[in-house]
N, C-alpha and C. Protein backbone atom coordinates (compact mmCIF):
# COMPACT_ATOMS: atom_id res chain seq x y z
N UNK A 1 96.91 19.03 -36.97
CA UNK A 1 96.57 18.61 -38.32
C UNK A 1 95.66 17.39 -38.29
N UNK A 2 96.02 16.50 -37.34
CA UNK A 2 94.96 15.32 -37.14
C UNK A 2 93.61 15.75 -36.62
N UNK A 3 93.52 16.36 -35.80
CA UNK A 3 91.97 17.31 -35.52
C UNK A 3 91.69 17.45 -36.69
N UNK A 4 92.30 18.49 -37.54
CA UNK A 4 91.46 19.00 -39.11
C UNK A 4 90.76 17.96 -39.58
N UNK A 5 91.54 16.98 -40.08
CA UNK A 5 91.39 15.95 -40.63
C UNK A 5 90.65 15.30 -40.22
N UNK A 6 90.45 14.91 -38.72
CA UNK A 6 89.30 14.00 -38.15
C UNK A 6 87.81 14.31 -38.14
N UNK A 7 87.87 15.70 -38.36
CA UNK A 7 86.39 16.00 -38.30
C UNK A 7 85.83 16.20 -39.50
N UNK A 8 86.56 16.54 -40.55
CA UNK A 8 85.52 16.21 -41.64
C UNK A 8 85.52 14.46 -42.00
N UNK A 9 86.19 13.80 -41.76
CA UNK A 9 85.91 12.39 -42.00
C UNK A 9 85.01 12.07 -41.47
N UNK A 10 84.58 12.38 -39.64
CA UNK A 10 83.59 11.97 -38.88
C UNK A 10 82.25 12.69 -39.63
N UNK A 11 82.40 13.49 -40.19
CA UNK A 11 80.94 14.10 -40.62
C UNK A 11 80.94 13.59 -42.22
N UNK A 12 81.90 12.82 -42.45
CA UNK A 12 81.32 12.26 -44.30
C UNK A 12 80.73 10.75 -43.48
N UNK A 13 81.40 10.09 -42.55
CA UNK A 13 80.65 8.74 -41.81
C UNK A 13 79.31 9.16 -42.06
N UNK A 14 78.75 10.20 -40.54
CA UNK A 14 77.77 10.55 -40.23
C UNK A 14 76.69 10.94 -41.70
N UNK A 15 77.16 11.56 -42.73
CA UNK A 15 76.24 11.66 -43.70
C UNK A 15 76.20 10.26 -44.30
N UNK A 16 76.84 9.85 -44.66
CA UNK A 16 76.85 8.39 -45.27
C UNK A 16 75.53 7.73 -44.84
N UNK A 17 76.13 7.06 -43.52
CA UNK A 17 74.84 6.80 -42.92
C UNK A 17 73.43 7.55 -43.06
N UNK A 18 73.44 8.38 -42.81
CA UNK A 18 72.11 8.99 -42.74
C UNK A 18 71.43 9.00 -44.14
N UNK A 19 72.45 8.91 -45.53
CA UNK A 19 71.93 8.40 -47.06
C UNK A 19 71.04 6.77 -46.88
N UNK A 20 71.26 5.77 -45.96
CA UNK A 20 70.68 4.59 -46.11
C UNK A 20 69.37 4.45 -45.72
N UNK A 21 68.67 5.60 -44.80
CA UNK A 21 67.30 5.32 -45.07
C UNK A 21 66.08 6.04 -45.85
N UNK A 22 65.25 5.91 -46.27
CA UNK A 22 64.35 6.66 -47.17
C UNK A 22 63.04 7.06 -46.63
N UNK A 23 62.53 7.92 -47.19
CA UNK A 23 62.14 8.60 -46.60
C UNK A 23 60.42 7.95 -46.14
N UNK A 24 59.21 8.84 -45.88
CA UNK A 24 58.11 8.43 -45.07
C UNK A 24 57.78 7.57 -47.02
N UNK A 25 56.70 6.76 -46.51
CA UNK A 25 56.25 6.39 -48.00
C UNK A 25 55.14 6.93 -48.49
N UNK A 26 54.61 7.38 -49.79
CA UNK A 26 53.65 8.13 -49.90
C UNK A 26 52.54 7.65 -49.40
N UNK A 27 52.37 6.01 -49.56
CA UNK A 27 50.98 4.98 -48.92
C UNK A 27 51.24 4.65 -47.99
N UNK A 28 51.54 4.96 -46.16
CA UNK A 28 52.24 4.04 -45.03
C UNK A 28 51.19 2.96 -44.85
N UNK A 29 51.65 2.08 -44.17
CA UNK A 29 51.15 0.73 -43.70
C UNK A 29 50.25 1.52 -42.42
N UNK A 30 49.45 0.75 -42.41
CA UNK A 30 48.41 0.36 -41.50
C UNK A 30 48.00 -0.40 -41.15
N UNK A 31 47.47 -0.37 -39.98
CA UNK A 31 46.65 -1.64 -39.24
C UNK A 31 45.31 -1.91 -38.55
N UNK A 32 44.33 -2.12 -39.31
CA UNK A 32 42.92 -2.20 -38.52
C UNK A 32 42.67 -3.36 -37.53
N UNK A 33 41.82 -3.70 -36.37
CA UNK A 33 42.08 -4.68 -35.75
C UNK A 33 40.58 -4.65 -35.36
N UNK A 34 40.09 -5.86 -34.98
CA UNK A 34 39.24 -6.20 -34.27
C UNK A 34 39.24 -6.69 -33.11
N UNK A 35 39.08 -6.78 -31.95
CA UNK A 35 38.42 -5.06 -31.52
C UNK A 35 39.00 -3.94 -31.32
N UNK A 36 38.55 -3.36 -32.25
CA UNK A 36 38.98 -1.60 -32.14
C UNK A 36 40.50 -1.56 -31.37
N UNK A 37 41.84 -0.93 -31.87
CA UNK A 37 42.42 -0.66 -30.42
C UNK A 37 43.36 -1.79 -29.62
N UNK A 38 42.46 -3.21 -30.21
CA UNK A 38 43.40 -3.81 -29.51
C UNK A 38 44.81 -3.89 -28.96
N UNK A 39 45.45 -3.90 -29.94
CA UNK A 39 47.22 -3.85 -29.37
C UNK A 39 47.54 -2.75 -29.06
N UNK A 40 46.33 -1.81 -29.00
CA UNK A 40 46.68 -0.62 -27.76
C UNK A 40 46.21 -0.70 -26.41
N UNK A 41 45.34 -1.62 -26.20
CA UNK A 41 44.74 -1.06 -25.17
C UNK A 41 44.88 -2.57 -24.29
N UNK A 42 45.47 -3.68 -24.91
CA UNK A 42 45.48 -5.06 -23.88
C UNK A 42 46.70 -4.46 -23.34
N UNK A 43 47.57 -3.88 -23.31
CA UNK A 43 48.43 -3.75 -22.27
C UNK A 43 48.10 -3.41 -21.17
N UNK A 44 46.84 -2.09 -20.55
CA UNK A 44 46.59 -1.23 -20.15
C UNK A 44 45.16 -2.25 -19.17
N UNK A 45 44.77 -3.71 -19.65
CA UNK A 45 43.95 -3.92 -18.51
C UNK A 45 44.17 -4.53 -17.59
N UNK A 46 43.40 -4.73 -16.74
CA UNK A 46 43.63 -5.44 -15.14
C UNK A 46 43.35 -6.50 -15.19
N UNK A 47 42.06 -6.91 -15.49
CA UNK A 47 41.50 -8.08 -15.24
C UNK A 47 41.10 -9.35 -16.44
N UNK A 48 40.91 -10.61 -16.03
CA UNK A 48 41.22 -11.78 -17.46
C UNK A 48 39.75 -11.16 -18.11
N UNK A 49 39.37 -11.47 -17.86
CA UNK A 49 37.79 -10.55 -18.33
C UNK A 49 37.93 -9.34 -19.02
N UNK A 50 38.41 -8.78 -18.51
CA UNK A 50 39.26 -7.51 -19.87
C UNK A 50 40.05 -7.68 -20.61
N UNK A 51 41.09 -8.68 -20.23
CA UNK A 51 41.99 -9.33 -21.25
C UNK A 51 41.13 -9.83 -22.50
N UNK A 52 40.17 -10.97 -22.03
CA UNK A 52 39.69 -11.67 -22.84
C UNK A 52 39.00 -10.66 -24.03
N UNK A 53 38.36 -9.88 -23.82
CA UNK A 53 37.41 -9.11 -24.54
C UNK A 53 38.41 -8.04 -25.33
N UNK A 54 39.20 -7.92 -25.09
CA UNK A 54 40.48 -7.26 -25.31
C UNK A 54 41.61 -8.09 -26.90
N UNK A 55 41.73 -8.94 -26.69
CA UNK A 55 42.32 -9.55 -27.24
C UNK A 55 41.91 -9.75 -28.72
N UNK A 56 43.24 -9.43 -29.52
CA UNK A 56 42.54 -9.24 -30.97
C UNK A 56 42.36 -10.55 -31.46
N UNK A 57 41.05 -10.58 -32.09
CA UNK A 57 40.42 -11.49 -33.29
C UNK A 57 40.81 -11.62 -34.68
N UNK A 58 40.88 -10.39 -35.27
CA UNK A 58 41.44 -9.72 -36.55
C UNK A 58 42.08 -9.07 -36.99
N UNK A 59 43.30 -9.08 -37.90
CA UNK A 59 44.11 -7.72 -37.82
C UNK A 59 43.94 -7.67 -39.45
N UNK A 60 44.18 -6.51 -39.59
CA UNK A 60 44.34 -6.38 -41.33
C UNK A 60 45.57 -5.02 -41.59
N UNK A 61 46.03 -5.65 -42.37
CA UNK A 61 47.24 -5.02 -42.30
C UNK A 61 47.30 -4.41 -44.16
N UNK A 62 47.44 -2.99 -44.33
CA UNK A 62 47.01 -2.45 -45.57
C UNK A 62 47.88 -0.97 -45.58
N UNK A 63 48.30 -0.45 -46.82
CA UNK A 63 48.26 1.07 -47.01
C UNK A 63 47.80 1.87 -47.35
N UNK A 64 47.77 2.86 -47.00
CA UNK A 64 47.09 3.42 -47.28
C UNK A 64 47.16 5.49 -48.32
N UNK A 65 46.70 4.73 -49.21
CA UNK A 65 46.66 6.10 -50.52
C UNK A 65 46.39 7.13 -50.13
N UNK A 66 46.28 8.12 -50.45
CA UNK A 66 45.60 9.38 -50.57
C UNK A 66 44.61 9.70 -52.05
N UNK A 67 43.56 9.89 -51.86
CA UNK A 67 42.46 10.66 -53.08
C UNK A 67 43.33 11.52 -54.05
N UNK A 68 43.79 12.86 -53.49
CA UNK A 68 44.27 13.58 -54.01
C UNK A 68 43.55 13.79 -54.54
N UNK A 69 42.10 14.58 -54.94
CA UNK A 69 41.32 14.99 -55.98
C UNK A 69 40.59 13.90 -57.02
N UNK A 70 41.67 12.95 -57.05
CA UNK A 70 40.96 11.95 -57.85
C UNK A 70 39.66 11.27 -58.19
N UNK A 71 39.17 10.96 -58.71
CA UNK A 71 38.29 10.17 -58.88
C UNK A 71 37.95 8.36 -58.85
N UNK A 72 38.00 8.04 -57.59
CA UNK A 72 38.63 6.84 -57.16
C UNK A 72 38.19 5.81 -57.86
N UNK A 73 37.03 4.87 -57.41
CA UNK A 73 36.29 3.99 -57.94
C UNK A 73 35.36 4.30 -59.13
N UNK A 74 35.63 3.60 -60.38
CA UNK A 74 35.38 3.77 -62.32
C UNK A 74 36.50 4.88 -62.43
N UNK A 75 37.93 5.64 -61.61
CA UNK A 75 38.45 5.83 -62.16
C UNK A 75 39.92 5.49 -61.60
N UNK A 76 40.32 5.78 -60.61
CA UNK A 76 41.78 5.27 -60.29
C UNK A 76 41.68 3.81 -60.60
N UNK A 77 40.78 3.29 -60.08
CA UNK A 77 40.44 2.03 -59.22
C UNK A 77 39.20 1.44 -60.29
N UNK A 78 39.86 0.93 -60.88
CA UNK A 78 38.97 0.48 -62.31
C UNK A 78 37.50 -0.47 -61.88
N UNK A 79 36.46 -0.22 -62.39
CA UNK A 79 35.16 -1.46 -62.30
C UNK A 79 35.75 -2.66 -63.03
N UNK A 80 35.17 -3.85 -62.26
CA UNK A 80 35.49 -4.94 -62.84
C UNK A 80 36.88 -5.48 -62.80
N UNK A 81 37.64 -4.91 -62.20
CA UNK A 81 39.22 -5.52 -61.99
C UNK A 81 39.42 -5.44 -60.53
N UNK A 82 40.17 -7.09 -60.18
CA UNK A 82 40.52 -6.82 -58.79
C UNK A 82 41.26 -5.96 -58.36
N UNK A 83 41.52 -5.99 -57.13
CA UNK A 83 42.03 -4.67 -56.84
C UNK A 83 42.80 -5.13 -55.42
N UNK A 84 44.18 -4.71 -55.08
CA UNK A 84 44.61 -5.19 -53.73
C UNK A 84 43.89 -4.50 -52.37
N UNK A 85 43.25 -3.58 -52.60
CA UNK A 85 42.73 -2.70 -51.26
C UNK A 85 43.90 -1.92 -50.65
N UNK A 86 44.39 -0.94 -51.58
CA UNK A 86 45.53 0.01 -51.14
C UNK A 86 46.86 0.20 -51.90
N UNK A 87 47.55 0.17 -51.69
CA UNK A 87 48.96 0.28 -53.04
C UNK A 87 50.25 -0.92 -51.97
N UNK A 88 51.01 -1.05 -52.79
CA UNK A 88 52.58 -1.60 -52.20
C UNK A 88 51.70 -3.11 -52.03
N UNK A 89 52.62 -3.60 -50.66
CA UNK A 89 52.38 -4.56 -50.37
C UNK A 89 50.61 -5.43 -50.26
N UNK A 90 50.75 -6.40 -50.42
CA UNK A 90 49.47 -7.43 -50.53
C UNK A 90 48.19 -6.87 -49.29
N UNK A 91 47.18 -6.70 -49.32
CA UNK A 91 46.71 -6.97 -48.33
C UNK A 91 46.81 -7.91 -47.15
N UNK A 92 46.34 -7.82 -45.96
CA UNK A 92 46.42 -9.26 -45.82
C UNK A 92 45.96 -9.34 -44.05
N UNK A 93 45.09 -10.10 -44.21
CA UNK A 93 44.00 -10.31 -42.82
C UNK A 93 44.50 -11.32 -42.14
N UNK A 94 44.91 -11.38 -40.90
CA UNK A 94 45.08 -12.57 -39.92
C UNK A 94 43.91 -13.02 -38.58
N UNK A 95 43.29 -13.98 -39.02
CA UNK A 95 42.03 -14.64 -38.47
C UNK A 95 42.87 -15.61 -37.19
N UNK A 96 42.59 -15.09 -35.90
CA UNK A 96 43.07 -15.80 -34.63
C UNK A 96 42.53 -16.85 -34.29
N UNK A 97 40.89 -16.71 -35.27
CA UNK A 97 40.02 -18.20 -34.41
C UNK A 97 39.52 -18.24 -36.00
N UNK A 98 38.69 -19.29 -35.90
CA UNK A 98 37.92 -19.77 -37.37
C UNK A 98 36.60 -18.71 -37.28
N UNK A 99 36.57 -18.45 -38.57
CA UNK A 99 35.95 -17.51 -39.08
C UNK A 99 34.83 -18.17 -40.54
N UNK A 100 33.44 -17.38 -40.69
CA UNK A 100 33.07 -17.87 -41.95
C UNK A 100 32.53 -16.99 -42.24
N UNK A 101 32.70 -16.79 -43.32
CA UNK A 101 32.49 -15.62 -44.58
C UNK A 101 31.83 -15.93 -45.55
N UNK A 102 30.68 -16.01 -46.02
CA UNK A 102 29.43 -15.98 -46.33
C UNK A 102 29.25 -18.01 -46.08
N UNK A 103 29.27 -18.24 -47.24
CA UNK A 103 29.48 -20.22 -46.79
C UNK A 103 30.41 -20.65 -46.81
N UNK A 104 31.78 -20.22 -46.33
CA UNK A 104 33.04 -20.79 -46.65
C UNK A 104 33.40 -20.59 -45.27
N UNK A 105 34.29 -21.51 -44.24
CA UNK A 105 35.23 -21.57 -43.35
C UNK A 105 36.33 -21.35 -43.44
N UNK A 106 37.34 -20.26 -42.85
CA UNK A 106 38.59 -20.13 -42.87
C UNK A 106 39.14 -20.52 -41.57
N UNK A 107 40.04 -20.90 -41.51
CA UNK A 107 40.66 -21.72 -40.37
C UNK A 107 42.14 -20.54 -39.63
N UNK A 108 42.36 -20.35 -38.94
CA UNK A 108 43.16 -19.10 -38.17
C UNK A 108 44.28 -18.92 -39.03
N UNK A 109 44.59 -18.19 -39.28
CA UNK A 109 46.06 -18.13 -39.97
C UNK A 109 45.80 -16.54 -41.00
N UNK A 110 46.54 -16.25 -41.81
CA UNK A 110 46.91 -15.20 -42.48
C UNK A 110 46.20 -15.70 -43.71
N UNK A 111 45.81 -14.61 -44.47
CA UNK A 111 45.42 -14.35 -46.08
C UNK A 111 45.20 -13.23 -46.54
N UNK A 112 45.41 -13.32 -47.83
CA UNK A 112 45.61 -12.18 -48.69
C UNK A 112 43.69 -11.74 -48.78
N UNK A 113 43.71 -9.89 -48.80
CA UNK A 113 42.30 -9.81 -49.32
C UNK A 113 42.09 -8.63 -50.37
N UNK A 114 41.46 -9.21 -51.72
CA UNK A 114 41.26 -8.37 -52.74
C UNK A 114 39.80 -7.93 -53.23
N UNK A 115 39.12 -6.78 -53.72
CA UNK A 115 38.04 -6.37 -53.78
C UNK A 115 38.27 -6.41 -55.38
N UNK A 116 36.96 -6.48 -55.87
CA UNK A 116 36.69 -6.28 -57.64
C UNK A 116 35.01 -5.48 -57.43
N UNK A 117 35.55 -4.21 -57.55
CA UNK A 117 34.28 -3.19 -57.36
C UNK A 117 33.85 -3.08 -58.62
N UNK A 118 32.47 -3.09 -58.81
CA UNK A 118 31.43 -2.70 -59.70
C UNK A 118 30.71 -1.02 -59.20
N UNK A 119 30.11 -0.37 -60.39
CA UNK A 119 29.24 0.26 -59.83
C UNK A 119 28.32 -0.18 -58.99
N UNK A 120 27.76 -0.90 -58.96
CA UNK A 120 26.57 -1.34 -57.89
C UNK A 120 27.07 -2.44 -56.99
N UNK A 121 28.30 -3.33 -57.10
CA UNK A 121 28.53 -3.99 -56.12
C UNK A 121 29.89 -4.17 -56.01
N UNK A 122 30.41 -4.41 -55.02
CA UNK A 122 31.72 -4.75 -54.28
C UNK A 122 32.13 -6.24 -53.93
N UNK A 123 33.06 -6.45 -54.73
CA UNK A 123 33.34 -8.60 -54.05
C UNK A 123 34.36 -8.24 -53.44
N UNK A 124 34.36 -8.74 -51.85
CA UNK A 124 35.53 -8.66 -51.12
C UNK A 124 36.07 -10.46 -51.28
N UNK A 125 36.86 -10.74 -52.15
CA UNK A 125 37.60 -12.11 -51.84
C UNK A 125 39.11 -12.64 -51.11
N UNK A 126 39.15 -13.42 -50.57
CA UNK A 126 40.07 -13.89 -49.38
C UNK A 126 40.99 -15.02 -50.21
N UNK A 127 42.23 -15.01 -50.17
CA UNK A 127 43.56 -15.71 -50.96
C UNK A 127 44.52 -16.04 -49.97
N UNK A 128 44.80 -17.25 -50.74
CA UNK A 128 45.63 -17.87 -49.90
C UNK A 128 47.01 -17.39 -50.18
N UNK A 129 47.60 -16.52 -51.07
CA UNK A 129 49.08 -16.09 -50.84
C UNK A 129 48.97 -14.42 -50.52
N UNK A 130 50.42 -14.73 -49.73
CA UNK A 130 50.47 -13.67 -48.91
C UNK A 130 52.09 -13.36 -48.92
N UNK A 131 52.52 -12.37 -48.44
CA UNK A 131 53.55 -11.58 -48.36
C UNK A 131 54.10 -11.31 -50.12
N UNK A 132 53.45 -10.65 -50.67
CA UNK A 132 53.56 -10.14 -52.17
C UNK A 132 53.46 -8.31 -52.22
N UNK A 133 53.64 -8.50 -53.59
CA UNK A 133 53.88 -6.81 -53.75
C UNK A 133 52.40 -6.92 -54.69
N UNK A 134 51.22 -6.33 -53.93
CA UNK A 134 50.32 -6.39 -54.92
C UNK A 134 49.34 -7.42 -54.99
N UNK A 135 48.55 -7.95 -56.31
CA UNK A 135 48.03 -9.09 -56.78
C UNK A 135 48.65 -9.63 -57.74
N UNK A 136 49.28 -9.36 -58.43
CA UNK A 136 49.61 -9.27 -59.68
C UNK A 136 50.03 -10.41 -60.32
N UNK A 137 50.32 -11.70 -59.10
CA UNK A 137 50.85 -13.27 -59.50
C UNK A 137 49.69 -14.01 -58.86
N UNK A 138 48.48 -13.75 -58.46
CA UNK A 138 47.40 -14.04 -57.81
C UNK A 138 47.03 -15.12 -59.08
N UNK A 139 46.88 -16.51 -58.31
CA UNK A 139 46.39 -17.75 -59.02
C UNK A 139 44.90 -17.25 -58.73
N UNK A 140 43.65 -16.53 -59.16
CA UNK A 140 42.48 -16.55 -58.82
C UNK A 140 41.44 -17.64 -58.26
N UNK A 141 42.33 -18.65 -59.21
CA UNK A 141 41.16 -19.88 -59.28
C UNK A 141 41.58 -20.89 -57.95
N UNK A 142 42.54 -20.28 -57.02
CA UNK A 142 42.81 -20.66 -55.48
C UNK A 142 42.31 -19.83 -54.30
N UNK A 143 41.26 -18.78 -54.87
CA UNK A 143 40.79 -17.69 -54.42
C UNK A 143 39.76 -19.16 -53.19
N UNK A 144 39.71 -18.58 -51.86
CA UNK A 144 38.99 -19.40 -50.82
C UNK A 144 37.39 -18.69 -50.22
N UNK A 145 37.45 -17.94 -50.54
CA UNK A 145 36.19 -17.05 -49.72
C UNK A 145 35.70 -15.36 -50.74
N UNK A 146 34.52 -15.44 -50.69
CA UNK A 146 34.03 -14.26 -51.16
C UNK A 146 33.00 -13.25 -50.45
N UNK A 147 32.87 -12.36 -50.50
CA UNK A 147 31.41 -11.25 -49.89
C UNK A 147 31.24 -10.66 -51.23
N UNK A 148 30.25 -10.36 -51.67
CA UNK A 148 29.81 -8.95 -51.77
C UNK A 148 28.84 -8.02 -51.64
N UNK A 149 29.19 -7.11 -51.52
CA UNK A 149 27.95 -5.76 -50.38
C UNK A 149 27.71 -4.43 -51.39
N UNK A 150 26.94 -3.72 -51.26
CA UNK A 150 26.41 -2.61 -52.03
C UNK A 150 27.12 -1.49 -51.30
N UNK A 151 28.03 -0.89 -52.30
CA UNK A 151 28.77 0.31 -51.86
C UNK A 151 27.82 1.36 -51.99
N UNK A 152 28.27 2.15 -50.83
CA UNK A 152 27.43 3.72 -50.24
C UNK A 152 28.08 4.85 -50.68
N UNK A 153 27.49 5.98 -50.93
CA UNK A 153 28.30 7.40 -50.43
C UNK A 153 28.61 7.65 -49.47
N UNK A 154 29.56 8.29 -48.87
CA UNK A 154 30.13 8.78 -47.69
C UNK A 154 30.03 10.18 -47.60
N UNK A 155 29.45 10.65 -46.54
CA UNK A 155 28.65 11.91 -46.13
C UNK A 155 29.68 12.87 -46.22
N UNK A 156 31.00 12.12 -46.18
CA UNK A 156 32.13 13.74 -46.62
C UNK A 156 33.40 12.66 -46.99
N UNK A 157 34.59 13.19 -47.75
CA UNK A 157 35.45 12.71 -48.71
C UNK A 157 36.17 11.79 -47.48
N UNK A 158 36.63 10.52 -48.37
CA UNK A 158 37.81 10.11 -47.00
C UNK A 158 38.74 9.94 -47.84
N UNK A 159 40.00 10.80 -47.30
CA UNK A 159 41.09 11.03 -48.19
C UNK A 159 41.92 9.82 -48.19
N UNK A 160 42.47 9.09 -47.59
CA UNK A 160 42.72 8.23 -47.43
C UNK A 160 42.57 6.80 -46.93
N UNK A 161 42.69 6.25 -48.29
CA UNK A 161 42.01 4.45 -48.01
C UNK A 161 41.59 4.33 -46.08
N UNK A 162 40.59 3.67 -45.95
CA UNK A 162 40.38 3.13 -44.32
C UNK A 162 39.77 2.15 -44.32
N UNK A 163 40.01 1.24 -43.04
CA UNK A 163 39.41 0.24 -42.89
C UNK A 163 39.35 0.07 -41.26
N UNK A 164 38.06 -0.47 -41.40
CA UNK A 164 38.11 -0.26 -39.57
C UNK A 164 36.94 -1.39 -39.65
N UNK A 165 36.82 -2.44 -38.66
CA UNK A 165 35.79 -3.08 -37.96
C UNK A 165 34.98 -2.96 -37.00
N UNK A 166 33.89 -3.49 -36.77
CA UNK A 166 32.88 -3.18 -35.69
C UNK A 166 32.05 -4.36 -35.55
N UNK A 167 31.07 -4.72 -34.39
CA UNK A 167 30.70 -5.59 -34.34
C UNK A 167 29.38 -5.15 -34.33
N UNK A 168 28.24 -5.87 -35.47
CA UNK A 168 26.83 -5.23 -35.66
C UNK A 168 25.94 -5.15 -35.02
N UNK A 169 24.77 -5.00 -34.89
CA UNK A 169 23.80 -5.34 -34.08
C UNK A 169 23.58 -6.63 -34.68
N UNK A 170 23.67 -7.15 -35.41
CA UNK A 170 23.74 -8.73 -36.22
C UNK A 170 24.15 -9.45 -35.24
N UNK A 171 25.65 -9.24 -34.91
CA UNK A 171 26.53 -9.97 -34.01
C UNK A 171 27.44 -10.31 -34.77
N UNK A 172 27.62 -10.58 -35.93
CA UNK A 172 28.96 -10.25 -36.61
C UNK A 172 29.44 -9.18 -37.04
N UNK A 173 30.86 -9.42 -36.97
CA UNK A 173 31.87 -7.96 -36.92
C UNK A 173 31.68 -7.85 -38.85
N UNK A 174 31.62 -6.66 -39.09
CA UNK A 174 31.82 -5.82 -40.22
C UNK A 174 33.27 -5.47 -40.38
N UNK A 175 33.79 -5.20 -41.83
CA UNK A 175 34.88 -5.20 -41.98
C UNK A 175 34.27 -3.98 -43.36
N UNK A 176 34.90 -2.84 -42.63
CA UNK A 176 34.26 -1.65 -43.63
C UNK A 176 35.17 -0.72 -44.35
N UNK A 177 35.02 -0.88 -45.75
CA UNK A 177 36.26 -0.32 -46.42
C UNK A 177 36.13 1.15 -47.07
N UNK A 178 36.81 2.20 -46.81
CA UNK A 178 36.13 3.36 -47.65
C UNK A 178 37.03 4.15 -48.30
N UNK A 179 36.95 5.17 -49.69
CA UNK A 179 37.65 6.05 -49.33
C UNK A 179 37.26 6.86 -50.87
N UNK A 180 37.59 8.30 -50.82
CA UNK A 180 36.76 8.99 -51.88
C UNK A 180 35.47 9.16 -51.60
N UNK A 181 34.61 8.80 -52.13
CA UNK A 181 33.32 9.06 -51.62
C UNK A 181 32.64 7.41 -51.55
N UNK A 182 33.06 6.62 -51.60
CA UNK A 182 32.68 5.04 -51.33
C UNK A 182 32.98 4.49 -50.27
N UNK A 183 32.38 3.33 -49.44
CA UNK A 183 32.46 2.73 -48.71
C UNK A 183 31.72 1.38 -49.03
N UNK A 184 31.75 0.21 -48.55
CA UNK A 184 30.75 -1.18 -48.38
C UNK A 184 31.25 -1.74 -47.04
N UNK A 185 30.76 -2.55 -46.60
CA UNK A 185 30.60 -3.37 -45.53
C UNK A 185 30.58 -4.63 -45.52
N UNK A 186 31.19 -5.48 -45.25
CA UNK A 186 31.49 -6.75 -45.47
C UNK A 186 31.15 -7.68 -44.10
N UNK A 187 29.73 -7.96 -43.94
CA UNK A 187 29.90 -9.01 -42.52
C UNK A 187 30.50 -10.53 -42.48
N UNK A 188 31.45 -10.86 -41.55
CA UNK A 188 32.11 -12.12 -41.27
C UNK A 188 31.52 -12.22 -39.80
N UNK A 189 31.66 -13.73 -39.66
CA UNK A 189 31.05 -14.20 -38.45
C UNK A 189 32.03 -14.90 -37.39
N UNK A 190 32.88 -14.51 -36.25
CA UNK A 190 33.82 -15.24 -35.96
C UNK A 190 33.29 -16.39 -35.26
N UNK A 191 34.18 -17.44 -34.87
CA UNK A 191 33.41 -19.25 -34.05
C UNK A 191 34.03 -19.18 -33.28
């Protein structure tokens, strides 16, 4: 009788538990890095010289949506209103060395980053609060750094928000945001 009994108790535990976590999220987190790969691939070198070149500069940490058919920018993603760059949590870029972004210096540390797209132009601006749900308590007028760049078409749909860096023939790394049929490019200069 204690057998009977023990095993459906052990399997109401076992479901119990398995009720406390939820499921994938429709936007998962992501992580773009400069350079490309990094915290994949510094494990994997030999030499300080590969380390060095290896070693991330930038991380940006974002989620990422899906299109779904939509009509992204003048319609999900309103002209003229900032915008967090993805859904859920804040954007938010961590600069390892000092960085300057058009005439402004940022000094290493974490910040929030929000875009206010126009039809014809894109402001990527850099904030000093971070770990939020969103923008939505964003003091603007503590806003530290701005870009803005002329958004492109993209030669085929990108379903989901992306962001990826590269370093130009300029010599500063690009920080390139796309998704739907838009993209812009944002050059920062690291020191």
């Amino acid at each position: 009788m204690k057998k009977i009994l023990f095993i459906p108790f052990c399997l109401f535990l076992l479901s119990a538990n398995a009720q406390e976590f939820r499921g994938l999220d429709k936007s998962p987190l992501d992580m773009a890095y400069y350079p490309d790969n990094a915290a994949h691939d510094l494990p994997f070198v030999k030499t300080a010289d590969e380390k060095a070149a290896k070693m991330t500069q930038v991380k940006i940490m974002y989620s990422r949506p899906a299109a779904k058919g939509r009509e992204i920018f003048g319609g999900l993603v309103k002209y003229g209103k900032a915008w967090r760059i993805g859904a859920n949590e804040t954007t938010e870029v961590t600069f390892y060395s000092p960085v300057r972004i058009g005439d402004e210096m940022l000094f290493p540390g974490t910040y929030a980053m929000y875009i206010t797209p126009e039809k014809d132009s894109w402001k990527l601006t850099f904030h000093p609060t971070v770990n939020g749900w969103g923008i939505y308590k964003f003091d603007f007028s503590k806003d530290l750094a701005s870009l803005s760049a002329k958004p492109m078409k993209s030669s085929e749909t990108i379903e989901n928000l992306s962001i990826v860096m590269y370093k130009a023939d300029s010599g500063n790394v690009h920080i390139k945001i796309g998704w739907g049929d838009s993209m812009a490019e944002f050059p920062i200069t690291l020191l």
